[in-house]
PDB file of N, CA and C in Angstrom:
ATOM      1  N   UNK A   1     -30.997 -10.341   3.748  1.00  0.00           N
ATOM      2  CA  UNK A   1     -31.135  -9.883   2.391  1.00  0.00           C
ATOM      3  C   UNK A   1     -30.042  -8.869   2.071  1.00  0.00           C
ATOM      4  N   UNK A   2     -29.587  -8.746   0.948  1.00  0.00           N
ATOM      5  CA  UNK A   2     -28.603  -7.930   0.106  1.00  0.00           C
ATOM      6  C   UNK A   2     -28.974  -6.863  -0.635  1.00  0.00           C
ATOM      7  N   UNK A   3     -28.437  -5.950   0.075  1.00  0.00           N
ATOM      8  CA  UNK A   3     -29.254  -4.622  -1.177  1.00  0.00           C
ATOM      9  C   UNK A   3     -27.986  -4.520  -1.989  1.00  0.00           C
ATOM     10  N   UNK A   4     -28.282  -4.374  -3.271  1.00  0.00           N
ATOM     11  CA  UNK A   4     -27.584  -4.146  -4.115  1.00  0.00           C
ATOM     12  C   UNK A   4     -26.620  -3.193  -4.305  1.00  0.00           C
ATOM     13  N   UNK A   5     -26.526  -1.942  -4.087  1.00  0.00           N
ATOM     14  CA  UNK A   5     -25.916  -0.931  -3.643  1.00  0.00           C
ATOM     15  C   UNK A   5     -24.849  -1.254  -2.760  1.00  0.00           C
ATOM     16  N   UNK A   6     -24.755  -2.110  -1.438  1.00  0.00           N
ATOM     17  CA  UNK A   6     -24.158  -2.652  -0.486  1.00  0.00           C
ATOM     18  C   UNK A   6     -22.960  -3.792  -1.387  1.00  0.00           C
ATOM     19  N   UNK A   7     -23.107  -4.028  -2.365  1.00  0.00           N
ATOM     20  CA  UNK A   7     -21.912  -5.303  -3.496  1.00  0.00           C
ATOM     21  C   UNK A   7     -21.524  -4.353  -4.244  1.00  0.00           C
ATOM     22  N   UNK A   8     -19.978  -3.899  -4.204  1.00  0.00           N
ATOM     23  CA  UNK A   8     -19.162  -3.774  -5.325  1.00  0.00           C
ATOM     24  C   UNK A   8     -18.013  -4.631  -5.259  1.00  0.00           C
ATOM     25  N   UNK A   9     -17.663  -4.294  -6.517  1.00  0.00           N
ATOM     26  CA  UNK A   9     -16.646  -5.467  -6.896  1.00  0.00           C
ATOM     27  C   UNK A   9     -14.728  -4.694  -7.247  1.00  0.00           C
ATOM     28  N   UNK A  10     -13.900  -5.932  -6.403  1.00  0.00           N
ATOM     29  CA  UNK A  10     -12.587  -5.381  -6.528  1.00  0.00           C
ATOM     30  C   UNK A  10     -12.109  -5.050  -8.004  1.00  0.00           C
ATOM     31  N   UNK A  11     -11.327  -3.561  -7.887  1.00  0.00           N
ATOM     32  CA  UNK A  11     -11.228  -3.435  -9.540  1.00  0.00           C
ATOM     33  C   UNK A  11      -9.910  -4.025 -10.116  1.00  0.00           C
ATOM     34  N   UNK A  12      -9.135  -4.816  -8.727  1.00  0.00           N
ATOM     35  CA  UNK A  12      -8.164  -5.554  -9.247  1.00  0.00           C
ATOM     36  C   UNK A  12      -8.371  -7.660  -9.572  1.00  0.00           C
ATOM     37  N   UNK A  13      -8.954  -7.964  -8.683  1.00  0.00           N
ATOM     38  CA  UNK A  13      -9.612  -9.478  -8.517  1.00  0.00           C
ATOM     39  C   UNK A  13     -11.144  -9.411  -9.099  1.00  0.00           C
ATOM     40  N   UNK A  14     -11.309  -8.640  -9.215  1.00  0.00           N
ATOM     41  CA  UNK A  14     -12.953  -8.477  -9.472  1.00  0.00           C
ATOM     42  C   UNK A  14     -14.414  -9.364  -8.792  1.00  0.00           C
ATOM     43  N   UNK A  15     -13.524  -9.241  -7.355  1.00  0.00           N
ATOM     44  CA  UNK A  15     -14.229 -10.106  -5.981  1.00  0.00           C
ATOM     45  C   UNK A  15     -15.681  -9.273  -5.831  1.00  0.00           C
ATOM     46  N   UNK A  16     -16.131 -10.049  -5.439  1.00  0.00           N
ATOM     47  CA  UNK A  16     -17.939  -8.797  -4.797  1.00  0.00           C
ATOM     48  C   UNK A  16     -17.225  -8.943  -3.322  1.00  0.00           C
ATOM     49  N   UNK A  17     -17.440  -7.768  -3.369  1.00  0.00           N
ATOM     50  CA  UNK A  17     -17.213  -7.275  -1.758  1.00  0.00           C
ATOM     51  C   UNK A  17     -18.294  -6.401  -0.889  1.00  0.00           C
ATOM     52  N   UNK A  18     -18.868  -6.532   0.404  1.00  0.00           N
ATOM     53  CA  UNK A  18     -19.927  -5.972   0.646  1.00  0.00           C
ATOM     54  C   UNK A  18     -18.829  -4.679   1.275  1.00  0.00           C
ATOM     55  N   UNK A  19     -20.273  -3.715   1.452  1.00  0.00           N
ATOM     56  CA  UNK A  19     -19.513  -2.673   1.381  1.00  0.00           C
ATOM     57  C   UNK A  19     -18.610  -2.036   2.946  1.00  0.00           C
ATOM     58  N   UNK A  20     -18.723  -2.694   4.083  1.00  0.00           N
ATOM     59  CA  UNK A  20     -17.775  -2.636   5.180  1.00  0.00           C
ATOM     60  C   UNK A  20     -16.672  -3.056   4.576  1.00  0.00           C
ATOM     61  N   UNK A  21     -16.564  -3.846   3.630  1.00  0.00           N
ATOM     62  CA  UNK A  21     -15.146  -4.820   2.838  1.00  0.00           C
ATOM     63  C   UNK A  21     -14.148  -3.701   2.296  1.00  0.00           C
ATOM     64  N   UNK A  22     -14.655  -2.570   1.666  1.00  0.00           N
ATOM     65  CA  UNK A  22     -13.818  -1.619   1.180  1.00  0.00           C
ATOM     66  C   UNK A  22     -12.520  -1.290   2.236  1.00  0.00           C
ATOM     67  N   UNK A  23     -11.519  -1.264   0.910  1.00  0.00           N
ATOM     68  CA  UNK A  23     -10.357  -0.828   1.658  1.00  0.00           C
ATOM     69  C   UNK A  23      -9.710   0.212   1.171  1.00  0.00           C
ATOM     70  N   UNK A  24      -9.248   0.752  -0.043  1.00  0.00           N
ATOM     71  CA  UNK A  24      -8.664   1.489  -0.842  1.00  0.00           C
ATOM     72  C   UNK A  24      -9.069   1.810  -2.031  1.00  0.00           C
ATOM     73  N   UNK A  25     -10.292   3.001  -2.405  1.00  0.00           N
ATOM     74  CA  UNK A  25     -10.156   3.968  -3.899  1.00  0.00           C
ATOM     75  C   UNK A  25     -10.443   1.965  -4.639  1.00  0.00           C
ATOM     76  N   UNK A  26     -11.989   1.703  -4.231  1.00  0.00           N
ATOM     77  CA  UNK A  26     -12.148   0.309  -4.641  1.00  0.00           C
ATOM     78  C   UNK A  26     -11.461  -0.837  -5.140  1.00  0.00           C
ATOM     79  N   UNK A  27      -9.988  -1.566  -4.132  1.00  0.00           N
ATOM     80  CA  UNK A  27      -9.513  -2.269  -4.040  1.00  0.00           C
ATOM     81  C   UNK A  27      -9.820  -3.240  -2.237  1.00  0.00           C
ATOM     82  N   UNK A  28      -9.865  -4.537  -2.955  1.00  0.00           N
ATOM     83  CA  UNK A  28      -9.961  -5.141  -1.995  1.00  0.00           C
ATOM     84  C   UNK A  28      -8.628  -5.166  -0.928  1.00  0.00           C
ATOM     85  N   UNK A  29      -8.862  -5.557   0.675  1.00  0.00           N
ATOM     86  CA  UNK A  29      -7.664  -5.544   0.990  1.00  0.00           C
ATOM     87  C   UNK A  29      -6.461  -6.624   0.971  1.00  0.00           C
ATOM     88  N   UNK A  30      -7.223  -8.370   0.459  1.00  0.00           N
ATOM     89  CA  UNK A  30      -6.082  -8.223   0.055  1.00  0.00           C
ATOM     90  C   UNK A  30      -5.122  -8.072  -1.161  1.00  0.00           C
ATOM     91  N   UNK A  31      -5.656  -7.414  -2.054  1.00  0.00           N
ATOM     92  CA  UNK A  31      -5.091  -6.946  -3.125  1.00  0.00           C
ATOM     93  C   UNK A  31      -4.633  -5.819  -2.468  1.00  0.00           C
ATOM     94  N   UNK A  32      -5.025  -5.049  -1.899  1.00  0.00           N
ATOM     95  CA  UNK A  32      -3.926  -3.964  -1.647  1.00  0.00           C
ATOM     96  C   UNK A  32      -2.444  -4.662  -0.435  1.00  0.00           C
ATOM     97  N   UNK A  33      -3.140  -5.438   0.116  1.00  0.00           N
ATOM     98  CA  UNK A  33      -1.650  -5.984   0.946  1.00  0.00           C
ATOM     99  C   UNK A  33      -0.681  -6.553   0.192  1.00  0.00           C
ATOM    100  N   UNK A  34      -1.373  -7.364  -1.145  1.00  0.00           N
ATOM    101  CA  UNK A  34      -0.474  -8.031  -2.024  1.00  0.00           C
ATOM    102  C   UNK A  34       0.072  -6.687  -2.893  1.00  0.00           C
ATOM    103  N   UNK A  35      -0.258  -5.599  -2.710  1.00  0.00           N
ATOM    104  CA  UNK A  35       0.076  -4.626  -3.842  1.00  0.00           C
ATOM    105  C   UNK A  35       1.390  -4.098  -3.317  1.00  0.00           C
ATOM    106  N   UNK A  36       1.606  -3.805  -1.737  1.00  0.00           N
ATOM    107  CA  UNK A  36       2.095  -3.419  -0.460  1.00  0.00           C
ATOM    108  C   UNK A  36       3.107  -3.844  -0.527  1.00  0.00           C
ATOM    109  N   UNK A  37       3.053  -5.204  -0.408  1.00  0.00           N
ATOM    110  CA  UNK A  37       4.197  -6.308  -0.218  1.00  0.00           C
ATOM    111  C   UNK A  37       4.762  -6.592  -1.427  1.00  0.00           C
ATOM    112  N   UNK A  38       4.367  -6.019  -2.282  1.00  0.00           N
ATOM    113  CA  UNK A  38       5.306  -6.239  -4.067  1.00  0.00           C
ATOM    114  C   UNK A  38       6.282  -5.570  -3.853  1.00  0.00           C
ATOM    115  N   UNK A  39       5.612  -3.673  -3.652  1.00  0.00           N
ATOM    116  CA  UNK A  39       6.437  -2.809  -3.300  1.00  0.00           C
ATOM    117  C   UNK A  39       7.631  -3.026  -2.429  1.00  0.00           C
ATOM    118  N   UNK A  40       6.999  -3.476  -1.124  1.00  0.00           N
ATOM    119  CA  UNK A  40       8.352  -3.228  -0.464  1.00  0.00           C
ATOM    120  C   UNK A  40       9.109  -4.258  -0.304  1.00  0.00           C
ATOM    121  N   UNK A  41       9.063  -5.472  -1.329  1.00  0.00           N
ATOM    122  CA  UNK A  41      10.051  -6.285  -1.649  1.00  0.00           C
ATOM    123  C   UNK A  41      10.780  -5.488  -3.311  1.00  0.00           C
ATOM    124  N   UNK A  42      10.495  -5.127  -4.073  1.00  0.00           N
ATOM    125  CA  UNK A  42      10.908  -3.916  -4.717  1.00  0.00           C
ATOM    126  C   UNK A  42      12.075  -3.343  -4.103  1.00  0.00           C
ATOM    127  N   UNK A  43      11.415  -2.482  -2.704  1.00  0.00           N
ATOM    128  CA  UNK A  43      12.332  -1.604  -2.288  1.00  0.00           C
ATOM    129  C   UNK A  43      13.637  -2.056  -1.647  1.00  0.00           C
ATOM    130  N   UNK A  44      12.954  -3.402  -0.998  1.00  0.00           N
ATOM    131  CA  UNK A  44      14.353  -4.297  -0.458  1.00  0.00           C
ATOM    132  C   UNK A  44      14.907  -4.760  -1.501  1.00  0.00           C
ATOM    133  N   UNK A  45      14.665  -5.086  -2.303  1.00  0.00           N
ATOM    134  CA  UNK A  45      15.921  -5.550  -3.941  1.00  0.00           C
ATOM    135  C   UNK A  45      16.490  -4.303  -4.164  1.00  0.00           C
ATOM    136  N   UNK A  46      16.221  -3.390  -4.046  1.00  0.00           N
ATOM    137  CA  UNK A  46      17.348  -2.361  -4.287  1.00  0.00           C
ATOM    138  C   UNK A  46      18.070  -2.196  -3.401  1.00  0.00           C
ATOM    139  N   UNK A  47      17.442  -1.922  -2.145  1.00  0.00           N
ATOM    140  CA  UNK A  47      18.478  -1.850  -0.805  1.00  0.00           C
ATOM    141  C   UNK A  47      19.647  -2.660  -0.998  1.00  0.00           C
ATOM    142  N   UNK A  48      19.202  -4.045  -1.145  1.00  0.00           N
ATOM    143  CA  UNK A  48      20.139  -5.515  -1.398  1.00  0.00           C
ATOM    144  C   UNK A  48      21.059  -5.085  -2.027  1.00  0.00           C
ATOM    145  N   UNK A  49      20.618  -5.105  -3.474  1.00  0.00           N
ATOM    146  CA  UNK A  49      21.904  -4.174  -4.615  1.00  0.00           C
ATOM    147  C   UNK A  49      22.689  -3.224  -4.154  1.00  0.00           C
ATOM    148  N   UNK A  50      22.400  -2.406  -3.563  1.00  0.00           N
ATOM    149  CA  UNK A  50      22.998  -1.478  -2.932  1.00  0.00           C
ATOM    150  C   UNK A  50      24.231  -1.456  -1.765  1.00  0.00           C
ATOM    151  N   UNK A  51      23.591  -2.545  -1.267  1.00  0.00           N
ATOM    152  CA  UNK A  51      24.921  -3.146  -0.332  1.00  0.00           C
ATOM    153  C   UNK A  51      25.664  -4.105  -0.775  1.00  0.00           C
ATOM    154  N   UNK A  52      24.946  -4.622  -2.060  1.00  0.00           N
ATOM    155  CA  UNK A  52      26.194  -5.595  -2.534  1.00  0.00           C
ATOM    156  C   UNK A  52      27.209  -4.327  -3.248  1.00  0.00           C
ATOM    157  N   UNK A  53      26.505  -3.316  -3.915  1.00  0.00           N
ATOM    158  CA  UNK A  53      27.762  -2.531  -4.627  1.00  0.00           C
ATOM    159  C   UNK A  53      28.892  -1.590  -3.885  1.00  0.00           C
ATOM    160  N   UNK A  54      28.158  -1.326  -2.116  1.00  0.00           N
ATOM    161  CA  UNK A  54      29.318  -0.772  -1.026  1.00  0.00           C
ATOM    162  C   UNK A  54      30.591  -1.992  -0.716  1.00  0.00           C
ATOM    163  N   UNK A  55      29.835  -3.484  -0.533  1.00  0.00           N
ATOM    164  CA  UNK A  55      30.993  -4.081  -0.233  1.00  0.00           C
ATOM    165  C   UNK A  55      31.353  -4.838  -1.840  1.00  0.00           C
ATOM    166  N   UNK A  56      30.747  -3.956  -2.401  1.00  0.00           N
ATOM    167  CA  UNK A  56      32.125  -4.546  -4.036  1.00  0.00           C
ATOM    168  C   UNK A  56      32.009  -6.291  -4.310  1.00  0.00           C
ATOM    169  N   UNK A  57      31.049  -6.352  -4.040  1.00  0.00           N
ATOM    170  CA  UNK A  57      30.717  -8.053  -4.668  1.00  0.00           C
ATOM    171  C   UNK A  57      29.752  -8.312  -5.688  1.00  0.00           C
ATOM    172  N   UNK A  58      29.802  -9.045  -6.654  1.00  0.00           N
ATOM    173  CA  UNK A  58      28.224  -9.157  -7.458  1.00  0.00           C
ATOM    174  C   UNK A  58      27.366  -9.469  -6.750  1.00  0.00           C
ATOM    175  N   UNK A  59      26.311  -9.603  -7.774  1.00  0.00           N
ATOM    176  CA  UNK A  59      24.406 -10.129  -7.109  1.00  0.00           C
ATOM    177  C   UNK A  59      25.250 -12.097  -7.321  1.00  0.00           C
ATOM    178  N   UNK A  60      24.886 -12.154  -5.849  1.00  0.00           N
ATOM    179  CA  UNK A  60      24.730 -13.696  -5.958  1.00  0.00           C
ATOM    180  C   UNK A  60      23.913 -14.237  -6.812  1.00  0.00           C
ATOM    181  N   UNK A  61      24.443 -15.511  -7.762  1.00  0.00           N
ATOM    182  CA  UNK A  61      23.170 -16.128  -7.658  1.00  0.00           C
ATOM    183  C   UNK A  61      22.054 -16.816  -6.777  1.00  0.00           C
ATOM    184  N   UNK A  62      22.483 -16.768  -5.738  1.00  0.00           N
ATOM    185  CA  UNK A  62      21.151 -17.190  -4.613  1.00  0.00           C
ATOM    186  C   UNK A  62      20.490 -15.886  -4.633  1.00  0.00           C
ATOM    187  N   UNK A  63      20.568 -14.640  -5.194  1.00  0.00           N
ATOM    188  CA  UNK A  63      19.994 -13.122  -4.879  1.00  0.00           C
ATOM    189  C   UNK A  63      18.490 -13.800  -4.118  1.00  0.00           C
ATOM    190  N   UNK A  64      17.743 -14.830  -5.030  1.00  0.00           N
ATOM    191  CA  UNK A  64      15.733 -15.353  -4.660  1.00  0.00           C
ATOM    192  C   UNK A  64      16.026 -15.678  -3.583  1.00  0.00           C
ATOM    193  N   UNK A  65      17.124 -16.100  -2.626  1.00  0.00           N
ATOM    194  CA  UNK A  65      16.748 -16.854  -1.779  1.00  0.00           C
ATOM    195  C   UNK A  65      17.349 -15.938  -0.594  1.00  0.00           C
ATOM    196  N   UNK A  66      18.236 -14.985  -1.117  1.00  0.00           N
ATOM    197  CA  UNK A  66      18.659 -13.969   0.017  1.00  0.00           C
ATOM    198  C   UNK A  66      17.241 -13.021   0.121  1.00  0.00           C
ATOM    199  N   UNK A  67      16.793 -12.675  -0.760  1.00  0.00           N
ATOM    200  CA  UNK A  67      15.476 -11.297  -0.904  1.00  0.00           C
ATOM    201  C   UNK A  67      14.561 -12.266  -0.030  1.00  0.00           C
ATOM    202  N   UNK A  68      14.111 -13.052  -0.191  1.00  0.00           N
ATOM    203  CA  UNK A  68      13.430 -13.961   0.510  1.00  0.00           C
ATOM    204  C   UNK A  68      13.249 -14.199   2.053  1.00  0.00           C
ATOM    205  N   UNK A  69      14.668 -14.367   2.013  1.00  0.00           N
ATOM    206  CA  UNK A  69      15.007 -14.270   3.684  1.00  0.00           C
ATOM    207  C   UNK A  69      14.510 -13.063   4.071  1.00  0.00           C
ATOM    208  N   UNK A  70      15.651 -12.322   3.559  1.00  0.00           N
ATOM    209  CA  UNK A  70      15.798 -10.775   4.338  1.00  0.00           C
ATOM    210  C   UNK A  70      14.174 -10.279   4.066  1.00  0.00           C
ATOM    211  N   UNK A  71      13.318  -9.687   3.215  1.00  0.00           N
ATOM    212  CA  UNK A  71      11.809  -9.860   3.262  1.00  0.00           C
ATOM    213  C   UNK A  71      11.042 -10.196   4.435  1.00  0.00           C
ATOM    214  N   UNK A  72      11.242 -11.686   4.480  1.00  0.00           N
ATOM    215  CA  UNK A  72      10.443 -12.412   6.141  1.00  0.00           C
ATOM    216  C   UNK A  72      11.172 -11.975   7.117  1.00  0.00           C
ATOM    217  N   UNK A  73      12.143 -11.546   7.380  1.00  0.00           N
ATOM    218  CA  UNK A  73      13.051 -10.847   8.549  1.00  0.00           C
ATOM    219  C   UNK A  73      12.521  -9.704   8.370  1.00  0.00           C
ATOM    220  N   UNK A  74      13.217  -8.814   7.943  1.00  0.00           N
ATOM    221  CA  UNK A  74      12.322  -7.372   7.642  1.00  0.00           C
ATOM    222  C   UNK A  74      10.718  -7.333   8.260  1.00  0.00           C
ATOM    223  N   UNK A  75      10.055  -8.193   7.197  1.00  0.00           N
ATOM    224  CA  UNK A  75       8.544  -8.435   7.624  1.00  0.00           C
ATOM    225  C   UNK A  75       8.109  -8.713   9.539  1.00  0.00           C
ATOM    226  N   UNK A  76       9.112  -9.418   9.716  1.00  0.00           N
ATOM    227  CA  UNK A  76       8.734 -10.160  11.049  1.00  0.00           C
ATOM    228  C   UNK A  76       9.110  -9.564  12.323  1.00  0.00           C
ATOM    229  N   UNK A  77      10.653  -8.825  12.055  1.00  0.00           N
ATOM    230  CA  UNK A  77      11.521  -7.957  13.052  1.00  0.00           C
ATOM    231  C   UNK A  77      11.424  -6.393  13.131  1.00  0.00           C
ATOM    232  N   UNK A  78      10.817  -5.963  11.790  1.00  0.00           N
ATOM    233  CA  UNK A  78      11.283  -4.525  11.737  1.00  0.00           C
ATOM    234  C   UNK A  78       9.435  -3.460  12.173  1.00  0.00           C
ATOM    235  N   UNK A  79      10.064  -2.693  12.294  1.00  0.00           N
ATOM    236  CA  UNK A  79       8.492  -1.573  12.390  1.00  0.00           C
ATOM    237  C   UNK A  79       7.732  -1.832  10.685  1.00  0.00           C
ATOM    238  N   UNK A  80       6.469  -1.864  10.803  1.00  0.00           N
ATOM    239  CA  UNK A  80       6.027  -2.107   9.605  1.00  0.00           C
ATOM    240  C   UNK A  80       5.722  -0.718   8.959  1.00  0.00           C
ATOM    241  N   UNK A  81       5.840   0.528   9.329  1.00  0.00           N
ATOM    242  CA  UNK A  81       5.859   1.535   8.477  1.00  0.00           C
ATOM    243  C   UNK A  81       7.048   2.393   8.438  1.00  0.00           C
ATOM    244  N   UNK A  82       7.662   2.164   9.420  1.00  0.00           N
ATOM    245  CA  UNK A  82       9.198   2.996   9.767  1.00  0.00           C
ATOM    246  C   UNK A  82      10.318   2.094   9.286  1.00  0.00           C
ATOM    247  N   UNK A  83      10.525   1.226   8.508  1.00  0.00           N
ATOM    248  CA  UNK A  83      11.570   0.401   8.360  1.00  0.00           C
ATOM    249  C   UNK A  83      12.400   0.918   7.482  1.00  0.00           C
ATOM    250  N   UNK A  84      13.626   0.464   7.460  1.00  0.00           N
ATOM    251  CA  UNK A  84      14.576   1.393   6.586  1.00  0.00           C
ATOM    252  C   UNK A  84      16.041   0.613   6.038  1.00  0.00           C
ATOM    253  N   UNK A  85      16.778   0.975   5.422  1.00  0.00           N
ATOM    254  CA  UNK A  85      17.911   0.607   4.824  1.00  0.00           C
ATOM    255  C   UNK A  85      18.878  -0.166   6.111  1.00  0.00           C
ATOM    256  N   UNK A  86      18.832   0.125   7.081  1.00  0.00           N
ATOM    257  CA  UNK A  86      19.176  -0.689   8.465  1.00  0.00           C
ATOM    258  C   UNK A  86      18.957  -1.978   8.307  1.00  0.00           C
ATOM    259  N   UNK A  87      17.694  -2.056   8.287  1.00  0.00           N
ATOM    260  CA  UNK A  87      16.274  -2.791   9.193  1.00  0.00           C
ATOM    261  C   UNK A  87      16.770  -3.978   7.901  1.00  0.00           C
ATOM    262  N   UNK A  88      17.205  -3.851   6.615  1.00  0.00           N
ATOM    263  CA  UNK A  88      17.683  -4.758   5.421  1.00  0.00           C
ATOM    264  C   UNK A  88      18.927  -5.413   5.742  1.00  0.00           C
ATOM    265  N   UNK A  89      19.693  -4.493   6.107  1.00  0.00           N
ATOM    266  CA  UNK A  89      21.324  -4.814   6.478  1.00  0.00           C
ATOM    267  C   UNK A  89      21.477  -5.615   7.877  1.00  0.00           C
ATOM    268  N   UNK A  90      20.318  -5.670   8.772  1.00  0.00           N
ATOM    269  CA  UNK A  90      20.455  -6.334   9.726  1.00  0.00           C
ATOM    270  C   UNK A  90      19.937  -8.249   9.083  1.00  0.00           C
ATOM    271  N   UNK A  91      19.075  -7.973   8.358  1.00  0.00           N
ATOM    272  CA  UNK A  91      18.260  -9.431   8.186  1.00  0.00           C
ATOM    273  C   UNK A  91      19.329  -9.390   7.061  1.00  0.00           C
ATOM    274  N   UNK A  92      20.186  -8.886   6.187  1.00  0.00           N
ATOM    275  CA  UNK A  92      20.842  -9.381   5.442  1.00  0.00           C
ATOM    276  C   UNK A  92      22.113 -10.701   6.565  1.00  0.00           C
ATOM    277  N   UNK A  93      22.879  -9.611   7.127  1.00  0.00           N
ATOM    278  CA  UNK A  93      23.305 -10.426   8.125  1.00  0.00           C
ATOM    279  C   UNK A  93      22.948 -11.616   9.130  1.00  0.00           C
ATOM    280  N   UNK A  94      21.637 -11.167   9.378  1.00  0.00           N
ATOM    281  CA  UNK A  94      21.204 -12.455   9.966  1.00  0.00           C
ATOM    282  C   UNK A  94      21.316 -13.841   9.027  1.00  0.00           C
ATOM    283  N   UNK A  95      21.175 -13.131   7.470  1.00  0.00           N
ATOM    284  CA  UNK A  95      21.132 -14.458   6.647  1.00  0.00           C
ATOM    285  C   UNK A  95      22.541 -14.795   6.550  1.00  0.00           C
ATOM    286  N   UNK A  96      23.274 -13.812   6.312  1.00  0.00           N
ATOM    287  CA  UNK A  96      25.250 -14.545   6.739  1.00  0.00           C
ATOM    288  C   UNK A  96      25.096 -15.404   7.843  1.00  0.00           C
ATOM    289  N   UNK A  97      24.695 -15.140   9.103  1.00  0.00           N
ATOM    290  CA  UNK A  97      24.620 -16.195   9.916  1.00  0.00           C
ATOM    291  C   UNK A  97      24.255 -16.655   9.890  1.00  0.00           C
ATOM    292  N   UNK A  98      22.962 -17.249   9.521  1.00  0.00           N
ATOM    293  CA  UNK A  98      21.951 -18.340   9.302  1.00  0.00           C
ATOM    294  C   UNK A  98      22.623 -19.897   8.150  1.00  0.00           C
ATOM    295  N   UNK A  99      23.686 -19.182   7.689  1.00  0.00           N
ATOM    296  CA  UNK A  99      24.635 -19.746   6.683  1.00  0.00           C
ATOM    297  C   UNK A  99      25.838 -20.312   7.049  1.00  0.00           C
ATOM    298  N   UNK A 100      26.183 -20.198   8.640  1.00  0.00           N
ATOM    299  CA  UNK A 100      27.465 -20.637   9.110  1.00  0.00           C
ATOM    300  C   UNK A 100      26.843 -22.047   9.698  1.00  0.00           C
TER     301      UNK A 100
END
């Protein structure tokens, strides 16, 4: 049986969630992972920009498919709370090579 008290609902999906389910100031988690991962693809599009404007080239038009890469690299290779402007420039490169 369900006590009522025990169901609230996500204030972003508006999921019923029992109440071990809580993850974040009443967001479900994975709305907060999807909230997470907006951000720090965000933060890697700027990084990106940023190294395209040191080596003096425009935004490709492949930019979706470079952020993309470098993202799942980042995601897959790097520390998931310590990652940094490096940790971009390495999976950027990996995608130069991934291209030869």
């Amino acid at each position: 049986m369900r006590r009522i008290e025990d169901i609230w609902c996500c204030t972003e999906c508006g999921t019923e969630q029992g109440r071990h389910d809580q993850w974040f100031d009443g967001i479900c988690e994975g709305c907060n992972t999807q909230k997470a991962n907006t951000q720090k693809k965000d933060e890697i599009t700027s990084m990106l920009i940023d190294i395209f404007d040191r080596i003096v080239i425009d935004t490709p038009n492949n930019f979706d498919e470079i952020l993309e890469f470098v993202f799942e690299d980042v995601c897959e290779t790097a520390d998931p709370i310590n990652w940094n402007e490096s940790d971009v420039a390495i999976g950027f490169r990996r995608w130069i090579e991934s291209e030869k």
